[in-house]
Protein backbone atom coordinates (compact mmCIF):
# COMPACT_ATOMS: atom_id res chain seq x y z
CA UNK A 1 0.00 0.00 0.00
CA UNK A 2 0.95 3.81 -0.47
CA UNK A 3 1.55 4.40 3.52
CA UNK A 4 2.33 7.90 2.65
CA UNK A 5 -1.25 7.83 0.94
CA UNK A 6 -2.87 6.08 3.43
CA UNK A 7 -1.66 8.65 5.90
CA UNK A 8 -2.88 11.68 4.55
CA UNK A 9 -5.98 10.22 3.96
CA UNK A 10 -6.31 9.75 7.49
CA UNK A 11 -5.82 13.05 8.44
CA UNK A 12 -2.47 12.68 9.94
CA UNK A 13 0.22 13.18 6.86
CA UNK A 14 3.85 12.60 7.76
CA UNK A 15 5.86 15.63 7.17
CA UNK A 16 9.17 13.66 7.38
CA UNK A 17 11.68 13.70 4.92
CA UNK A 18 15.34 14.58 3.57
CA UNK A 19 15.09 17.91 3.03
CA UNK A 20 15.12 19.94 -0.54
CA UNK A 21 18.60 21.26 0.30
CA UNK A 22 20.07 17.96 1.58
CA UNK A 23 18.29 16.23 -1.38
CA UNK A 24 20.22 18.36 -4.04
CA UNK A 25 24.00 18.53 -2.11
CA UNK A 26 23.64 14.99 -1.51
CA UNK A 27 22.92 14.63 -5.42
CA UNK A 28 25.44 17.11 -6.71
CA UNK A 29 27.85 14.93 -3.84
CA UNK A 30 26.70 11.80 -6.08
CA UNK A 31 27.37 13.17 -9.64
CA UNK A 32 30.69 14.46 -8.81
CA UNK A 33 31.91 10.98 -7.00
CA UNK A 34 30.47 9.30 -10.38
CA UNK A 35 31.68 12.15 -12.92
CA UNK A 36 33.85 10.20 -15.93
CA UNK A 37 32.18 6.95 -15.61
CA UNK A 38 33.46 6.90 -11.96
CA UNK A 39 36.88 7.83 -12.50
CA UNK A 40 37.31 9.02 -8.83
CA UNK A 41 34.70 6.23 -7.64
CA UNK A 42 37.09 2.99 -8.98
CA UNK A 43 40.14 5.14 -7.54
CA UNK A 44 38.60 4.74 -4.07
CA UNK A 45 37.66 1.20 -4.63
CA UNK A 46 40.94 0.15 -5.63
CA UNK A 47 42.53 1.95 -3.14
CA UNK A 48 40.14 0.53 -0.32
CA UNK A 49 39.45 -2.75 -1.60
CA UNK A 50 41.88 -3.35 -4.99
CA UNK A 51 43.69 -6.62 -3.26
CA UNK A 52 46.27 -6.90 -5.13
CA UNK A 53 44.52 -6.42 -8.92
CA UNK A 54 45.60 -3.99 -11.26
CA UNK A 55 44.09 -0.66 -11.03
CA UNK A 56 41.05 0.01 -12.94
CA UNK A 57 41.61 1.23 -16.77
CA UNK A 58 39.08 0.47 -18.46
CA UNK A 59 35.98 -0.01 -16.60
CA UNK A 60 32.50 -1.72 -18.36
CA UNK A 61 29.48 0.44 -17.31
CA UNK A 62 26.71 -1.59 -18.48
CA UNK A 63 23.04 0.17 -19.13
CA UNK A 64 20.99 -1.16 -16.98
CA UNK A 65 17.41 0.63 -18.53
CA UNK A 66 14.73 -1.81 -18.84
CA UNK A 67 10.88 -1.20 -18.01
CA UNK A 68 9.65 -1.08 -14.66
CA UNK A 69 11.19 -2.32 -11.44
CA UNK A 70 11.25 -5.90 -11.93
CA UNK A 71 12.72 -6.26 -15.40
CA UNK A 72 15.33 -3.35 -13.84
CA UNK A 73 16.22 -6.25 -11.60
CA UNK A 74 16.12 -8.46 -14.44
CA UNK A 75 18.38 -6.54 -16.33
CA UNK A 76 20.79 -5.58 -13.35
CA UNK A 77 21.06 -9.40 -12.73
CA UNK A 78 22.25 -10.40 -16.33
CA UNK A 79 24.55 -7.19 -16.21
CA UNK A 80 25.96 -8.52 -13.04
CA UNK A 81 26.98 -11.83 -14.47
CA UNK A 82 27.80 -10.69 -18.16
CA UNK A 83 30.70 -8.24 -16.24
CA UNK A 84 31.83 -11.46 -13.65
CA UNK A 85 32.19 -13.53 -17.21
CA UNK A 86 33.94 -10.44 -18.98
CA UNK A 87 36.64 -10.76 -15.79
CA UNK A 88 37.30 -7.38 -15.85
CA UNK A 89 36.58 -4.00 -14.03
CA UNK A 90 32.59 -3.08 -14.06
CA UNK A 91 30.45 -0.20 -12.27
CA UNK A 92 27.09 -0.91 -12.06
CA UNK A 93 24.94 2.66 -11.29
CA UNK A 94 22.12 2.41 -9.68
CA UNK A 95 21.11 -1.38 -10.11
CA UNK A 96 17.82 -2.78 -9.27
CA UNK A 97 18.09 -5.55 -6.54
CA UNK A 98 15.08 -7.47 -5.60
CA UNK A 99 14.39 -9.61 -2.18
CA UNK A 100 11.62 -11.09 -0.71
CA UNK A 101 10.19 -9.60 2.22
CA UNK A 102 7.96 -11.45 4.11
CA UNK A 103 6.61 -13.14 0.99
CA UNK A 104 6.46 -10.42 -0.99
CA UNK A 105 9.07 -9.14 -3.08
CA UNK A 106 10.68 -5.46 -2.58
CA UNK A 107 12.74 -3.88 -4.67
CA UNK A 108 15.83 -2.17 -3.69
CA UNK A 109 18.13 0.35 -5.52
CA UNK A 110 21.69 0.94 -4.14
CA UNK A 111 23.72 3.95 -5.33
CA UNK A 112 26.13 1.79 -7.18
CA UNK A 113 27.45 -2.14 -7.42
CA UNK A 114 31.42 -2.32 -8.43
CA UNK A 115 32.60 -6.09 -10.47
CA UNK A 116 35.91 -7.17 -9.34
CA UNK A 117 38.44 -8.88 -11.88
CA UNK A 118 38.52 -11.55 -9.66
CA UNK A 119 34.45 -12.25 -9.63
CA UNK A 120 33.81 -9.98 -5.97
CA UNK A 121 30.78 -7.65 -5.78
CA UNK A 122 30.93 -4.50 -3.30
CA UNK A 123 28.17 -2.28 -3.04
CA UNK A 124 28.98 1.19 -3.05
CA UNK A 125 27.05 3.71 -0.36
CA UNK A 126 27.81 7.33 -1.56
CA UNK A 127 26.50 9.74 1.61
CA UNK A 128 26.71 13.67 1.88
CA UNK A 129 27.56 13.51 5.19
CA UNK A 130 30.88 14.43 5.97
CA UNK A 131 34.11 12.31 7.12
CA UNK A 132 36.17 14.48 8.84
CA UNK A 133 39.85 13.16 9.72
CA UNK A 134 39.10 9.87 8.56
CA UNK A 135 36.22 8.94 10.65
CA UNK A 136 32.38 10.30 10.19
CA UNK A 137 29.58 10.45 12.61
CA UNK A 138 28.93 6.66 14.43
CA UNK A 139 25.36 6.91 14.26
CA UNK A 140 25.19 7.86 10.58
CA UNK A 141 27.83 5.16 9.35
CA UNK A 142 25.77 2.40 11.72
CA UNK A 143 22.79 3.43 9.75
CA UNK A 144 24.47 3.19 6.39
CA UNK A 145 25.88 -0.02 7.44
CA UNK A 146 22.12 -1.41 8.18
CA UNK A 147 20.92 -0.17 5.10
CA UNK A 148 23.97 -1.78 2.61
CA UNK A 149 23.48 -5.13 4.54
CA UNK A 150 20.04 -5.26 3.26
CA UNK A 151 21.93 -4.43 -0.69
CA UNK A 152 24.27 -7.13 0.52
CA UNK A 153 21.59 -9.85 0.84
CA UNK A 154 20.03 -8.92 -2.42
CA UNK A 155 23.10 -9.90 -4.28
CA UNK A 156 23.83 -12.77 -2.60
CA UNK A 157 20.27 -13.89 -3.88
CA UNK A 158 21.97 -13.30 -7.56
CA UNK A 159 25.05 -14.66 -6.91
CA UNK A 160 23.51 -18.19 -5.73
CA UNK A 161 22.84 -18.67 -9.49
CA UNK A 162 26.42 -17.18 -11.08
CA UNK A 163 29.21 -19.74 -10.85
CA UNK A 164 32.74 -17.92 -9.13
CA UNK A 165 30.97 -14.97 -7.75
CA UNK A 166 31.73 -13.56 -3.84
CA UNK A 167 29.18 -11.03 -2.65
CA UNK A 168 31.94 -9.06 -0.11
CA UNK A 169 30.78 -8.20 3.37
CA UNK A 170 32.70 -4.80 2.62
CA UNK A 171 31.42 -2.29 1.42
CA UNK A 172 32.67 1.21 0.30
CA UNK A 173 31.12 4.28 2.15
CA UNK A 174 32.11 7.25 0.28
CA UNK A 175 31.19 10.44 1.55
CA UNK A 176 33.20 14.29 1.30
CA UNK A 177 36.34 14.97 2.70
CA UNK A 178 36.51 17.38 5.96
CA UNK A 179 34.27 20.31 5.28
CA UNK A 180 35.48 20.42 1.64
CA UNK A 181 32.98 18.82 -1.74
CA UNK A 182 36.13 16.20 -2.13
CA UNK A 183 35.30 12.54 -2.60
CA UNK A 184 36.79 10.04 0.49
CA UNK A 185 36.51 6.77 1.15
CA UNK A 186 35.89 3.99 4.21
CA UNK A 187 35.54 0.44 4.63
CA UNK A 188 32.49 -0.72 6.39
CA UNK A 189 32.24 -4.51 7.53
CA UNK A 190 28.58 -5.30 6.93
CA UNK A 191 28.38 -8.98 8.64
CA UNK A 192 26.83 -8.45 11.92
CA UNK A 193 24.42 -6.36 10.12
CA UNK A 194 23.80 -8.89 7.45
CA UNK A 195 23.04 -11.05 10.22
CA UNK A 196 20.98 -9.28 12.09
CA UNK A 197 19.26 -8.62 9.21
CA UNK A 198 19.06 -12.41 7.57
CA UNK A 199 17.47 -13.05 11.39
CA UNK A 200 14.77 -10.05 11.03
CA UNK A 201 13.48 -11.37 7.64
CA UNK A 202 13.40 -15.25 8.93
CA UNK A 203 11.06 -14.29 11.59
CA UNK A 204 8.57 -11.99 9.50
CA UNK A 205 5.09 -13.04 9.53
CA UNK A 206 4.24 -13.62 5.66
CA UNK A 207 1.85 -11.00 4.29
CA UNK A 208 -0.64 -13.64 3.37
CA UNK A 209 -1.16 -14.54 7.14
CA UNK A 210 -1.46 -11.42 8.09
CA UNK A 211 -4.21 -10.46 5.21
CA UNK A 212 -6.04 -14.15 6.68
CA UNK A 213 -6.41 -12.94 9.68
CA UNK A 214 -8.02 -9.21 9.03
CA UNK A 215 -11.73 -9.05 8.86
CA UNK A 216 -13.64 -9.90 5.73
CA UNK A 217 -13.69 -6.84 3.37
CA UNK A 218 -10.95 -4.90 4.89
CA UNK A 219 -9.58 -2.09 2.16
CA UNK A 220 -6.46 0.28 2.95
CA UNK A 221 -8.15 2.26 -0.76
CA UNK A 222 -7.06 5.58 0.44
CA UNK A 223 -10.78 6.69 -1.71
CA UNK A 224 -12.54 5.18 1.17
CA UNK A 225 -13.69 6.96 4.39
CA UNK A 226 -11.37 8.22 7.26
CA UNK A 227 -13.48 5.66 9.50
CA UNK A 228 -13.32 3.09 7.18
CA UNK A 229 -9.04 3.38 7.18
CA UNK A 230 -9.30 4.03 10.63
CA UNK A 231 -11.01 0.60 11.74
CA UNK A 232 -8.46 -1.08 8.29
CA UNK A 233 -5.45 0.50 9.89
CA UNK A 234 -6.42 -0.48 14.10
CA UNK A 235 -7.12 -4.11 12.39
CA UNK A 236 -3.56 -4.59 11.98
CA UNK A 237 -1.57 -4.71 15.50
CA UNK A 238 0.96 -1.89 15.85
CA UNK A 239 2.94 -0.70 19.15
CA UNK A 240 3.97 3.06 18.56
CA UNK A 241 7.38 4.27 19.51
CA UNK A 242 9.31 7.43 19.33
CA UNK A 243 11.32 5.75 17.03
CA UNK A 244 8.91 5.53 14.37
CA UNK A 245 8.54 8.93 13.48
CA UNK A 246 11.62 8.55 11.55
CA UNK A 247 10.37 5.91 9.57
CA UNK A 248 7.12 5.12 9.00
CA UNK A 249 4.44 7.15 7.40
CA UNK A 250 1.63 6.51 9.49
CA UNK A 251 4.06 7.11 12.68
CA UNK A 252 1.60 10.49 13.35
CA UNK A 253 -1.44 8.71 13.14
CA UNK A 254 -0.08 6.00 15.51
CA UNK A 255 1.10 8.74 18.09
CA UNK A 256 -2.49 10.67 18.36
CA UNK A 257 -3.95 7.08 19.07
CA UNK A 258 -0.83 5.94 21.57
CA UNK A 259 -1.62 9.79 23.22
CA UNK A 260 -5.67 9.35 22.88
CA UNK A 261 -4.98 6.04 24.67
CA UNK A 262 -2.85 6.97 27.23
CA UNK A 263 -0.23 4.64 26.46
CA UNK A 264 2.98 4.61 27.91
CA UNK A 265 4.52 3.81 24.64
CA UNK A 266 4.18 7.29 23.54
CA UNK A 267 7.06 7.84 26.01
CA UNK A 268 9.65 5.59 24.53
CA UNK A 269 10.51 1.55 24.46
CA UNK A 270 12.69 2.33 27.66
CA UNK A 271 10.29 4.08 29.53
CA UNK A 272 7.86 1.33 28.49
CA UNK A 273 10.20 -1.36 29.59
CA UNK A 274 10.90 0.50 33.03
CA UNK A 275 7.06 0.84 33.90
CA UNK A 276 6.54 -3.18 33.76
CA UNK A 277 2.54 -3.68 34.19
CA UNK A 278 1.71 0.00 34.34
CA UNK A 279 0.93 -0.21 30.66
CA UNK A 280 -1.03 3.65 30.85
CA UNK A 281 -0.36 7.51 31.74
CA UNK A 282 -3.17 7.00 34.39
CA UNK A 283 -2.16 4.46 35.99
CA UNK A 284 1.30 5.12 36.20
CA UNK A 285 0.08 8.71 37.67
CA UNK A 286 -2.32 6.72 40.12
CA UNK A 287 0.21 4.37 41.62
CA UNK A 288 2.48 7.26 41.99
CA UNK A 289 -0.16 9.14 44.38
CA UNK A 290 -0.77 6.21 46.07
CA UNK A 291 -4.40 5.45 45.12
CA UNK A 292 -3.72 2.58 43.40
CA UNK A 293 -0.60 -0.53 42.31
CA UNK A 294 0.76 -3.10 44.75
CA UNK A 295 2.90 -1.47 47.48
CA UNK A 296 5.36 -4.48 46.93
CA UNK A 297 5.82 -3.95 43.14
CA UNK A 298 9.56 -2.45 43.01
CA UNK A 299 7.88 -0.18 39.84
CA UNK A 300 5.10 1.03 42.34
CA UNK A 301 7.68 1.77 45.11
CA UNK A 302 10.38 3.69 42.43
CA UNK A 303 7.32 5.95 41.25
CA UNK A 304 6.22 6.97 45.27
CA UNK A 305 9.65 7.62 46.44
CA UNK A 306 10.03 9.96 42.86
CA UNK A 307 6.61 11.47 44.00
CA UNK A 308 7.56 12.16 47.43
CA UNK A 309 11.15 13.81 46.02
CA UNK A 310 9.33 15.77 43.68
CA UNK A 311 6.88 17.53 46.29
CA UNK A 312 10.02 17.97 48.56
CA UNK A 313 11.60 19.57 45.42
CA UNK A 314 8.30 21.82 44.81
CA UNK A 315 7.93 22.88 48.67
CA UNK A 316 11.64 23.83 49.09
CA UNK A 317 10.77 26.03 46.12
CA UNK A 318 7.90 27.61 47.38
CA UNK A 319 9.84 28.90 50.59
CA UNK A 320 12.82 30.31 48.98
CA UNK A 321 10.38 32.56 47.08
């Protein structure tokens, strides 16, 4: 479904996104790494990750146009094997990956896919952020390092059917140098990621059991009434977390229900996890004052003694004024 869609038809559109002026630097960041069919790009490869081949000198950039996403993926596939055969240097640009997700397949499309002499296949992350004295920001290299796993697994799926082919668990991160618009590289070791990730998708419930267990009749159409999605949408079991606001579309629509609701979930996993059986505002409120929770329960206990600290805190207030 179009969550973004479904969202605004709801009422609650998500204004999230990379914004216009990140969106263009980060593309301008891209054409520049990828100027002269990737000159600069196969410099930092071979540099990185050459091991001992001969640097690139002539390198195959295959067209990869085909109609719609799937025969994209088509084509990218055949591309990917025709440059392994050709045993030379190859740079695929923008490829069209496919993997199954939960059943269903999803189509992926990494920034670029580089053919090793030798047979390896690196995916290439190209990010605008910037890597200053060799090392960027954690956070934003974990996240890239999550998101190439997933390109990783999608070639693997490829290479199972191409004879002398190595997906590598490295990949190149390529991002600009200092506070300058110069191309660097790093090498990022994808395998606990990959991992985690191979895990994730195992344990996915397939989208047919979850459409077998929603009532009779249920649409997501965004045409149809805000009730309508409403009742389609609370049909499907979701938990709402902080979190989601950066990723999922309906993460707005989610928090006005968690808030409606009084869930503590609208506070954050941890705060969730620390409240054990107090599963609302209200409650946690009402065992704080005493009215209600079991005076055993360390959770009740923690929230009383915070209580109690917090009127101390308010009364010694009151009297310096």
């Amino acid at each position: 479904m179009d969550k973004a869609a479904l969202a605004t038809a709801l009422g609650s559109p998500a204004p999230f996104g990379q914004s216009q002026f990140a969106f263009v630097r980060g593309n301008a960041f891209e054409a520049k790494v990828k100027a002269d069919g990737g000159t600069e790009l196969m410099r930092l490869l071979h540099e990185r990750l050459g091991g001992g081949a001969e640097a690139p000198r002539e390198v195959l950039v295959p067209d990869l146009t085909a109609a719609g996403p799937e025969g994209r993926a088509a084509r990218t596939a055949l591309a990917l094997r025709e440059a392994t055969e050709a045993g030379g240097w190859a740079l695929l640009d923008h490829p069209m990956l496919a993997l199954e997700v939960a059943g269903s397949p999803t189509y992926l499309e990494p920034d670029a896919v580089a053919v090793h002499p030798d047979g390896t296949w690196t995916v290439v992350e190209i990010k605008s952020f910037p890597m200053i004295d060799g090392s960027a920001d954690a956070a934003k290299v974990g996240a890239a390092a999550r998101q190439s796993a997933v390109y990783v697994l999608a070639l693997e799926r490829i290479a199972e059917l191409t004879e002398g082919v190595e997906v590598g668990h490295r990949v190149l991160l390529v991002c600009p140098k200092d506070f300058s618009n110069l191309p660097t590289a790093s090498v990022v070791d994808v395998r606990k990621q990959r991992a985690v990730t191979r895990r994730q998708l195992a344990r996915l419930t397939r989208i047919e059991d979850i459409a077998a267990a929603l009532p009779e009749g249920t649409t997501f159409d965004p045409e149809c009434s805000p009730q309508q999605l409403d009742a389609a949408v609370e049909s499907v079991g979701a938990t709402y977390a902080p979190e989601c606001l950066a990723a999922c579309e309906l993460a707005f629509h989610c928090r006005a229900k968690a808030r409606a609701a009084g869930a503590v979930e609208a506070l954050g996993r941890s705060v969730r996890g620390e409240l054990g059986g107090l599963t609302t505002v209200g409650a946690v409120l009402a065992a704080a004052a005493g009215k209600e929770g079991d005076p055993a329960d360390p959770t009740v206990v923690a929230l009383r003694r915070a209580a109690a600290l917090r009127a101390e805190a308010l009364e010694g207030s009151a009297a310096c004024r």
